[in-house]
N, C-alpha and C. Protein backbone atom coordinates (compact mmCIF):
# COMPACT_ATOMS: atom_id res chain seq x y z
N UNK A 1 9.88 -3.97 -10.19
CA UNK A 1 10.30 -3.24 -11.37
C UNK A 1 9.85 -4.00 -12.61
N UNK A 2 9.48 -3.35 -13.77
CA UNK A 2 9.36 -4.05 -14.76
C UNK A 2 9.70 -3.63 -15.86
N UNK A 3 10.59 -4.06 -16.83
CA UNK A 3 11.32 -3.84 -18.15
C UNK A 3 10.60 -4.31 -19.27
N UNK A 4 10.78 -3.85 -20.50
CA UNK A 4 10.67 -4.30 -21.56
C UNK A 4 11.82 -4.43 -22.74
N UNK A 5 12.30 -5.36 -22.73
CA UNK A 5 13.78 -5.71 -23.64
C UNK A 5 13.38 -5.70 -24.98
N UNK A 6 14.30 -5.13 -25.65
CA UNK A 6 14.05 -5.24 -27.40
C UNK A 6 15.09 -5.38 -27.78
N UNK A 7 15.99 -6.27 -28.42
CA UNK A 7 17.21 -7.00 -28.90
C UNK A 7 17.35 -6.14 -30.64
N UNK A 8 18.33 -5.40 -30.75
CA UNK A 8 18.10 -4.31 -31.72
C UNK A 8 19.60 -3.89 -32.03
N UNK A 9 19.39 -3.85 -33.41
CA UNK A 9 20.68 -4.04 -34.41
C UNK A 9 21.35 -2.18 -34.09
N UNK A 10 20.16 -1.22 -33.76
CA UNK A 10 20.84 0.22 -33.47
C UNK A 10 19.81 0.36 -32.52
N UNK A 11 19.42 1.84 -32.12
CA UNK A 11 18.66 2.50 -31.47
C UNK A 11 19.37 3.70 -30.64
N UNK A 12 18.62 4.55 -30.91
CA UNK A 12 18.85 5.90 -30.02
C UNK A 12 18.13 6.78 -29.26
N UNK A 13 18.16 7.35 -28.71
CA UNK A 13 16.97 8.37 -28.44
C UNK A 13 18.01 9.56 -28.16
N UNK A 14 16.56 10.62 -28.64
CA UNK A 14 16.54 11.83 -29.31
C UNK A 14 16.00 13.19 -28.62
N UNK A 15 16.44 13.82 -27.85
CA UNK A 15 15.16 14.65 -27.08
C UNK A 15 15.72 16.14 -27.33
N UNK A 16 14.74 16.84 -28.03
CA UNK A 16 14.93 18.50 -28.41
C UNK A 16 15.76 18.68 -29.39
N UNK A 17 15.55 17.29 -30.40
CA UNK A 17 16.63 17.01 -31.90
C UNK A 17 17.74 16.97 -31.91
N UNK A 18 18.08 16.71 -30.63
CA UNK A 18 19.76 16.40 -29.71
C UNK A 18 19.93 14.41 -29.48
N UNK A 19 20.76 13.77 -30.39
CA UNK A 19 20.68 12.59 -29.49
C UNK A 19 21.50 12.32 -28.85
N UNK A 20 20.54 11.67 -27.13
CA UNK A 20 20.92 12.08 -26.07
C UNK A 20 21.93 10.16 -25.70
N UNK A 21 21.36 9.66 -26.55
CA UNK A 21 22.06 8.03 -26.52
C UNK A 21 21.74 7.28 -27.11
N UNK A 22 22.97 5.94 -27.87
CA UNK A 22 22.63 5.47 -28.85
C UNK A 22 23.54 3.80 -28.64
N UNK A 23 23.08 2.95 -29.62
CA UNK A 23 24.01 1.43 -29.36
C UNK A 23 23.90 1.22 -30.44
N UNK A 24 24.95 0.85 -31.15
CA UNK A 24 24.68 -0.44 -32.24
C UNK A 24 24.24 -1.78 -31.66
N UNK A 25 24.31 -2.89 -32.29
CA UNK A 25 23.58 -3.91 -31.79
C UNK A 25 23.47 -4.01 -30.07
N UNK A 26 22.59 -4.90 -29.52
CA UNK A 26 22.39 -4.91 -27.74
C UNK A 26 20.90 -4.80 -27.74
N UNK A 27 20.88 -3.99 -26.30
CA UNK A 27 19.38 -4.20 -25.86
C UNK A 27 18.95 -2.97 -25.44
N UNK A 28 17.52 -2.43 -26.41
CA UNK A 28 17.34 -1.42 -25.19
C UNK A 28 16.26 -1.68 -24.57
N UNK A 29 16.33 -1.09 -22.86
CA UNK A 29 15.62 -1.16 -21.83
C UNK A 29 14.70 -0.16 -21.40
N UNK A 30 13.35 -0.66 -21.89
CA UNK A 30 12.22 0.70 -20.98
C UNK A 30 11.79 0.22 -19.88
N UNK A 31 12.47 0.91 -18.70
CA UNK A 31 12.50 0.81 -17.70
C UNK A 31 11.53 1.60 -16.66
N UNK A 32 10.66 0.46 -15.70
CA UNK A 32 9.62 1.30 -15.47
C UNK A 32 10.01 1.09 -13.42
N UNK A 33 9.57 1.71 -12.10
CA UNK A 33 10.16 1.94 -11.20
C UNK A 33 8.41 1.91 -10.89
N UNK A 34 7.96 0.54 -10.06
CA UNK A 34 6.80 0.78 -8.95
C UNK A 34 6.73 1.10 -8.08
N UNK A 35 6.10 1.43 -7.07
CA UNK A 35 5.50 2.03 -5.75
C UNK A 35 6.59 0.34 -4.89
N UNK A 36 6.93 0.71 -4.28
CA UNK A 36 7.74 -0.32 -3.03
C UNK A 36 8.62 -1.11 -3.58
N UNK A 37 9.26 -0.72 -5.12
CA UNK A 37 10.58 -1.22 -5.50
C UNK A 37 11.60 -0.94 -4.88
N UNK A 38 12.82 -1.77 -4.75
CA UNK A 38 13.78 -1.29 -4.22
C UNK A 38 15.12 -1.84 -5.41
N UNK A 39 16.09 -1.29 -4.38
CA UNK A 39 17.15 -1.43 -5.07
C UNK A 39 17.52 -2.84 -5.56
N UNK A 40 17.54 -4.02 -4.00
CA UNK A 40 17.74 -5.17 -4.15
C UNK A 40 16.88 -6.26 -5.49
N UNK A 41 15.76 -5.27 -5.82
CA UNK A 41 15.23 -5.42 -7.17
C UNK A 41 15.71 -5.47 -8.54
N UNK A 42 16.12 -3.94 -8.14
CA UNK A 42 16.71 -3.69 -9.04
C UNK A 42 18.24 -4.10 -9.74
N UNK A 43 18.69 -4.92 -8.87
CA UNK A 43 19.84 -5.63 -8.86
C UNK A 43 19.91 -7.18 -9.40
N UNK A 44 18.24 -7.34 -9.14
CA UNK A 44 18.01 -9.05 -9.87
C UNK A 44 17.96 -8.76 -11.17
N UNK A 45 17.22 -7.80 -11.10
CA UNK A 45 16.24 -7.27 -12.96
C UNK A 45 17.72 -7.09 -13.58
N UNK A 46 18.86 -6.54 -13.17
CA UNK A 46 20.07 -6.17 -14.36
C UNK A 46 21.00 -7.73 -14.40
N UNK A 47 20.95 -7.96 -13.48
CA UNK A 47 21.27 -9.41 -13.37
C UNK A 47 20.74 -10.19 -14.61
N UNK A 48 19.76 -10.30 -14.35
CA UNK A 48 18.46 -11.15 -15.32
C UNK A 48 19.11 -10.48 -16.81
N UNK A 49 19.08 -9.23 -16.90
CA UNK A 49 18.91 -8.76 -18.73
C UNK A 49 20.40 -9.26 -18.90
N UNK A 50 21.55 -9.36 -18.59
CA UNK A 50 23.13 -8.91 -18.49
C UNK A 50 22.83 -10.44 -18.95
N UNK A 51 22.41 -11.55 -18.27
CA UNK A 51 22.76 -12.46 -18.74
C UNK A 51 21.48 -13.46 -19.53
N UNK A 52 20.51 -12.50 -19.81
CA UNK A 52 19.32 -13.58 -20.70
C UNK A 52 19.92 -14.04 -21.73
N UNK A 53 19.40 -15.34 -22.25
CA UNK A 53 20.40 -15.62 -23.70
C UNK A 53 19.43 -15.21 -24.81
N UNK A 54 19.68 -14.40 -24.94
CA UNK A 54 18.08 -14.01 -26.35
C UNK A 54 19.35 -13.28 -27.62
N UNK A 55 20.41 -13.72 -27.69
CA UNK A 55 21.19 -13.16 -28.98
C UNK A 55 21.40 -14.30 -29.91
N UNK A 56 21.44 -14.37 -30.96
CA UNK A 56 21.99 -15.78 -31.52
C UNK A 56 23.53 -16.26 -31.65
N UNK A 57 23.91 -18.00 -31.79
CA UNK A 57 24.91 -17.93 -31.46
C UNK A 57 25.09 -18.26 -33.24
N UNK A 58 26.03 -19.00 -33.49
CA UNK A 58 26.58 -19.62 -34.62
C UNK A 58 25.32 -20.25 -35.55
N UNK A 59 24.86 -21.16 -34.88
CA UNK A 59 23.89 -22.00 -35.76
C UNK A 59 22.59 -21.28 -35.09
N UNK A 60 22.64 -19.79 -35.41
CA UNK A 60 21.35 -19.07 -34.94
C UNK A 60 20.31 -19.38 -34.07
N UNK A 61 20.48 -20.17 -33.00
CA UNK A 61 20.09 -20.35 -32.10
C UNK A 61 20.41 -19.30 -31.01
N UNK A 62 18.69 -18.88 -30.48
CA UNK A 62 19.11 -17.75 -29.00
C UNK A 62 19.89 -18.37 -27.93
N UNK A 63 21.50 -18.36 -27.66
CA UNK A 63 22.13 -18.81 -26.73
C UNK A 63 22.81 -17.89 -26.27
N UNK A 64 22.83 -16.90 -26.30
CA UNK A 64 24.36 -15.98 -25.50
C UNK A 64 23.22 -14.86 -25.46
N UNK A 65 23.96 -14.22 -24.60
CA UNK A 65 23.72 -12.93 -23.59
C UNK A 65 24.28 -12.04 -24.16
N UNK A 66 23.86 -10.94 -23.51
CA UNK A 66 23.96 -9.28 -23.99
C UNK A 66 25.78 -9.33 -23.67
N UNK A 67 26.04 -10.22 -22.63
CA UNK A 67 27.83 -10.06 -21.86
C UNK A 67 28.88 -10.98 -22.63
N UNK A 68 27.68 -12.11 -23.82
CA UNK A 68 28.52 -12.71 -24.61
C UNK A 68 28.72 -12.10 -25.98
N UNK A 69 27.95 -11.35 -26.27
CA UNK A 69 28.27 -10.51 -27.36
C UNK A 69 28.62 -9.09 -27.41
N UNK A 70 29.38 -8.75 -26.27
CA UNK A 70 29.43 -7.48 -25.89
C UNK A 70 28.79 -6.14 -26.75
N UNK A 71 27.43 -6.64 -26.51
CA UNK A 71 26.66 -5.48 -26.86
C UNK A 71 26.15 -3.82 -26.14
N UNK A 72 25.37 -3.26 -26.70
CA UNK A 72 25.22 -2.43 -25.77
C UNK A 72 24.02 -1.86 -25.30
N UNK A 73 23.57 -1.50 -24.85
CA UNK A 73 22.84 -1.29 -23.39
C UNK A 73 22.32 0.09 -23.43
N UNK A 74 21.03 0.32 -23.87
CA UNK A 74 20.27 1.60 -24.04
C UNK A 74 19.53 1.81 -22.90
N UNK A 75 19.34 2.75 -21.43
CA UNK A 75 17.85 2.15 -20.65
C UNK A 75 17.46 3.44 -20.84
N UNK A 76 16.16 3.34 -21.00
CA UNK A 76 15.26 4.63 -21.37
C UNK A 76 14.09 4.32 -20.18
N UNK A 77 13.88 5.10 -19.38
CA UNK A 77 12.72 5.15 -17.88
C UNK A 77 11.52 5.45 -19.15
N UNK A 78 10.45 4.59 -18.57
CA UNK A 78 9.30 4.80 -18.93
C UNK A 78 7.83 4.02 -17.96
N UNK A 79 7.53 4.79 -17.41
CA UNK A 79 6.92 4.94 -16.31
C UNK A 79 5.00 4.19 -16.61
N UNK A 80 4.98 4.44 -17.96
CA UNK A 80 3.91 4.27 -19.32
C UNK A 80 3.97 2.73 -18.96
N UNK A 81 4.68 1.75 -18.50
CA UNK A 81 4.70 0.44 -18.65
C UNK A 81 3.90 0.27 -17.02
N UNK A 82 3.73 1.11 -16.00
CA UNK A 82 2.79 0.80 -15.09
C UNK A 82 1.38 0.78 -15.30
N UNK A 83 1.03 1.43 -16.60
CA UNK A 83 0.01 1.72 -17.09
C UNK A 83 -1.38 0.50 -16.20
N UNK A 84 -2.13 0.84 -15.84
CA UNK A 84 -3.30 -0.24 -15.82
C UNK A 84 -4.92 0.79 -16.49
N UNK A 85 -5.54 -0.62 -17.04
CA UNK A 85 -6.40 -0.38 -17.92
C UNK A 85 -7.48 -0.65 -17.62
N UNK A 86 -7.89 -1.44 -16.65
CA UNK A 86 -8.42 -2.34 -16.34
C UNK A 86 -10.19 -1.46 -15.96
N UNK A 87 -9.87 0.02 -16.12
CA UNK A 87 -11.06 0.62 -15.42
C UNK A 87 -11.42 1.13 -15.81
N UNK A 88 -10.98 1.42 -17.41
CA UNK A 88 -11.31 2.34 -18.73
C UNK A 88 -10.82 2.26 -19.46
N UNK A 89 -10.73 3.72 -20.11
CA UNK A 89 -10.35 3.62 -21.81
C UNK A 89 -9.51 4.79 -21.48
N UNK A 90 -9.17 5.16 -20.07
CA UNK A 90 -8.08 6.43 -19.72
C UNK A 90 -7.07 5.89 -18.79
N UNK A 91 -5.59 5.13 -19.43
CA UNK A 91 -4.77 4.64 -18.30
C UNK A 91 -4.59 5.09 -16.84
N UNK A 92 -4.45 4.54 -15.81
CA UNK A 92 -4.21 5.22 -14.62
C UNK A 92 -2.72 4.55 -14.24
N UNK A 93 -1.59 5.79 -13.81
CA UNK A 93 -0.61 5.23 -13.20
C UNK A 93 -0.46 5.42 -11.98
N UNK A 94 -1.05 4.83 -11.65
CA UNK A 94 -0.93 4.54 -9.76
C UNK A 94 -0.14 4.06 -9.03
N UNK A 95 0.76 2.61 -9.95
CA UNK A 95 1.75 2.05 -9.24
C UNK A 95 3.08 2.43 -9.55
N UNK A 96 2.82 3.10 -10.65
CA UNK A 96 4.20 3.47 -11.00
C UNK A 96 4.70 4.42 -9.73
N UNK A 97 5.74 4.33 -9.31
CA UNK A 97 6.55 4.83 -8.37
C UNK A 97 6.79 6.62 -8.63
N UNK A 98 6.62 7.54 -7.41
CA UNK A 98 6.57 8.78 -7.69
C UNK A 98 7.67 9.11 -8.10
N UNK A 99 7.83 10.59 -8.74
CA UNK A 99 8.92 10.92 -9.65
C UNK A 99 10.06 11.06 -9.29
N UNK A 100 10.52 11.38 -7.62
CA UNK A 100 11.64 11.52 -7.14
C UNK A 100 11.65 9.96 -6.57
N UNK A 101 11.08 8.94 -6.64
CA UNK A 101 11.52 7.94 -6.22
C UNK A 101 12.02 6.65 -7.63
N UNK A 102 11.14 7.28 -8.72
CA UNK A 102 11.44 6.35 -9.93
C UNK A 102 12.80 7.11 -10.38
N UNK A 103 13.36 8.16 -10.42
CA UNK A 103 14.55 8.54 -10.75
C UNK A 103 15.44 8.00 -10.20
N UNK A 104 15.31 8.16 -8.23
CA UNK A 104 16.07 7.53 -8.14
C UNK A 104 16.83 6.02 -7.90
N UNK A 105 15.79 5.18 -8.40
CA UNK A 105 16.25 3.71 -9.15
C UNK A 105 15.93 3.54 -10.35
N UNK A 106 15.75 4.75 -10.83
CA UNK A 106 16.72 4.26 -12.39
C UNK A 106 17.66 5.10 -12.41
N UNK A 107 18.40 5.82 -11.95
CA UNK A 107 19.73 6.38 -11.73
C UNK A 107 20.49 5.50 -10.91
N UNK A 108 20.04 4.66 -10.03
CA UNK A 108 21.16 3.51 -9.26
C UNK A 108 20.92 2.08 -10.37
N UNK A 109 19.70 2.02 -10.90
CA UNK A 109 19.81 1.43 -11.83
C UNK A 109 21.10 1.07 -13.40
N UNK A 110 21.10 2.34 -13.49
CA UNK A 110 22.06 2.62 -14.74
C UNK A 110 23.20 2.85 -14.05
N UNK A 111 23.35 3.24 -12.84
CA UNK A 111 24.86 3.22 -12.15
C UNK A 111 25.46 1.64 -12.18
N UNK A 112 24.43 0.74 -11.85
CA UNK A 112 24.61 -0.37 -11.55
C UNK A 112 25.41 -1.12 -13.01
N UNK A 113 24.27 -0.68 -13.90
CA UNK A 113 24.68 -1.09 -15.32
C UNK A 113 26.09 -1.09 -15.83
N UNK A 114 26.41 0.72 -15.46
CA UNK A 114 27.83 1.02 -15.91
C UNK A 114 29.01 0.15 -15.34
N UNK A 115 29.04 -0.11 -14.16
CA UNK A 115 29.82 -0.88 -13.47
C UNK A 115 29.78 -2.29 -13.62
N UNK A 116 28.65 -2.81 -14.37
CA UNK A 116 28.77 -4.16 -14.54
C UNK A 116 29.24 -4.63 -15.89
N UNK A 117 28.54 -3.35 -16.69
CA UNK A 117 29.04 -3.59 -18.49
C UNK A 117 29.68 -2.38 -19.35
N UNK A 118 29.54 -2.71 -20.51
CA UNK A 118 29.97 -1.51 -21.26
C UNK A 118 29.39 -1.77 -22.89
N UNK A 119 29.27 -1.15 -23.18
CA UNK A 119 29.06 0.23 -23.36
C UNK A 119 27.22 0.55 -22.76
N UNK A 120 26.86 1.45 -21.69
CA UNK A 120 25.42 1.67 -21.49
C UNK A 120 25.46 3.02 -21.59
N UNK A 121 24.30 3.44 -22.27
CA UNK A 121 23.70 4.50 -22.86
C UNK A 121 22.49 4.80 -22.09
N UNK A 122 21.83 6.15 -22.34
CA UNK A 122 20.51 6.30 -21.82
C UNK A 122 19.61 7.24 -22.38
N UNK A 123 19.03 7.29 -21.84
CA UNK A 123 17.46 8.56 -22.10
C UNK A 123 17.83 9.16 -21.01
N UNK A 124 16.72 10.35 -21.04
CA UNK A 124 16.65 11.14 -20.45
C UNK A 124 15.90 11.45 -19.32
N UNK A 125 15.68 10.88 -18.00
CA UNK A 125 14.43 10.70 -17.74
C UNK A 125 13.80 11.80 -17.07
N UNK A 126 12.33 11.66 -17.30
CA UNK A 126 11.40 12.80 -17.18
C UNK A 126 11.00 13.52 -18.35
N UNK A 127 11.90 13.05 -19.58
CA UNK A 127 11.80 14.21 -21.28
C UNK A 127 10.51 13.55 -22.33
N UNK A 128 10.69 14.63 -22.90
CA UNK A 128 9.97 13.86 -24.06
C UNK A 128 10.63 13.70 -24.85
N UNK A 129 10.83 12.24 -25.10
CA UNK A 129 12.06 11.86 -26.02
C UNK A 129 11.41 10.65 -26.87
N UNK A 130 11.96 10.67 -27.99
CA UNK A 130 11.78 10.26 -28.93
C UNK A 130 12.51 8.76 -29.25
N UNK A 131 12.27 7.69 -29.57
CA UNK A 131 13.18 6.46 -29.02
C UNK A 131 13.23 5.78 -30.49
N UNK A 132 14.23 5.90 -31.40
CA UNK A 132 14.60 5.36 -32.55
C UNK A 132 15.16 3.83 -32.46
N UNK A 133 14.13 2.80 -33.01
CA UNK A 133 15.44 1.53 -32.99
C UNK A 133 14.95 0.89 -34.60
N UNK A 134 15.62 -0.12 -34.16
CA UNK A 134 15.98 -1.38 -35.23
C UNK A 134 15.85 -2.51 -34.46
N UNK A 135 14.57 -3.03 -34.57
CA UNK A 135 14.24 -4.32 -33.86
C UNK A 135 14.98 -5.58 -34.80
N UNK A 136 16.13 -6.33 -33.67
CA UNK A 136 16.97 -7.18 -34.33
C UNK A 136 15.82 -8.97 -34.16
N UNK A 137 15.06 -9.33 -34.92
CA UNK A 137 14.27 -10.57 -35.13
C UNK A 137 12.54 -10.63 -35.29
N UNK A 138 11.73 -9.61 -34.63
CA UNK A 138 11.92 -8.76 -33.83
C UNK A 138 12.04 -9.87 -32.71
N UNK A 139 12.78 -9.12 -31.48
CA UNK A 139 12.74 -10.06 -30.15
C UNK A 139 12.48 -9.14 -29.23
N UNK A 140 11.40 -9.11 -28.52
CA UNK A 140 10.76 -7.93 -27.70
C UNK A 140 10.46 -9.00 -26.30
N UNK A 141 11.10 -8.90 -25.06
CA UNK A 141 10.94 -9.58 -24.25
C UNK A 141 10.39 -8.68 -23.18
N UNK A 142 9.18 -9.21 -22.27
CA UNK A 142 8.94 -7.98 -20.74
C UNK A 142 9.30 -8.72 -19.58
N UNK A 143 9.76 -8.37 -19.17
CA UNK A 143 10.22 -8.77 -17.37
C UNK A 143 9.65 -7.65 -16.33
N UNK A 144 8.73 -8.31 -15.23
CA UNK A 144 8.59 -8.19 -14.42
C UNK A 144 9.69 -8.54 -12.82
N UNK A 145 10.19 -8.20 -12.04
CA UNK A 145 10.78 -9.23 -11.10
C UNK A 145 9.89 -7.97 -9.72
């Protein structure tokens, strides 16, 4: 699986001028689902974001986690992060995981989320949605696991 974290003062997303989910400060997650991911993956990767220390503490140093500042938790599926380039100038997504299989780990994904934190929000996945933030430093982190 591979994420892209963005540490962000708001953010929402928006699909058919409806918004469908939103956080004040936290993290949101574009969340992408490869070909032979599994769950047990997907269980390190929320692990990993729940407790990265990329927030600042007192003397603005990145020390605390998304669980020490009870922030909140946007994941938006985006499938666009399997992208490979490597063979043109026309992305091919090949590894990204097929559509009934990337739904369903990022739906056990964000199940996982809810039960571990609060407040998590989401996108829509499969939409065309529109993804509003406020990059907090900016701090844009990608994880692979």
């Amino acid at each position: 699986m591979k994420a892209v974290l963005q540490r962000v003062r708001e953010a929402r997303v928006v699909v058919a001028d409806e918004t469908v989910g939103a956080i004040t400060q936290g993290l949101l997650v574009l969340l992408c689902a490869e070909r032979g991911d599994t769950d047990a993956q997907a269980d390190k990767l929320l692990a990993k974001i729940l407790k990265l220390r990329i927030f600042s503490d007192a003397a603005g140093k990145m020390n605390r986690s998304l669980q020490d500042v009870a922030g909140g938790l946007l994941v938006v599926s985006q499938f666009t992060l399997a992208a490979d380039v490597a063979g043109g100038n026309r992305p091919s997504f090949t590894t990204a995981a097929p559509p009934e299989e990337g739904r369903r780990l990022y739906d056990y994904f964000v199940a996982q989320a809810q039960r571990a934190h609060s407040p998590v929000q989401t996108g829509q996945f499969g939409a065309d949605m529109q993804v509003h933030l406020v990059n907090d430093g900016p701090v844009t982190i990608p994880i692979q696991l």
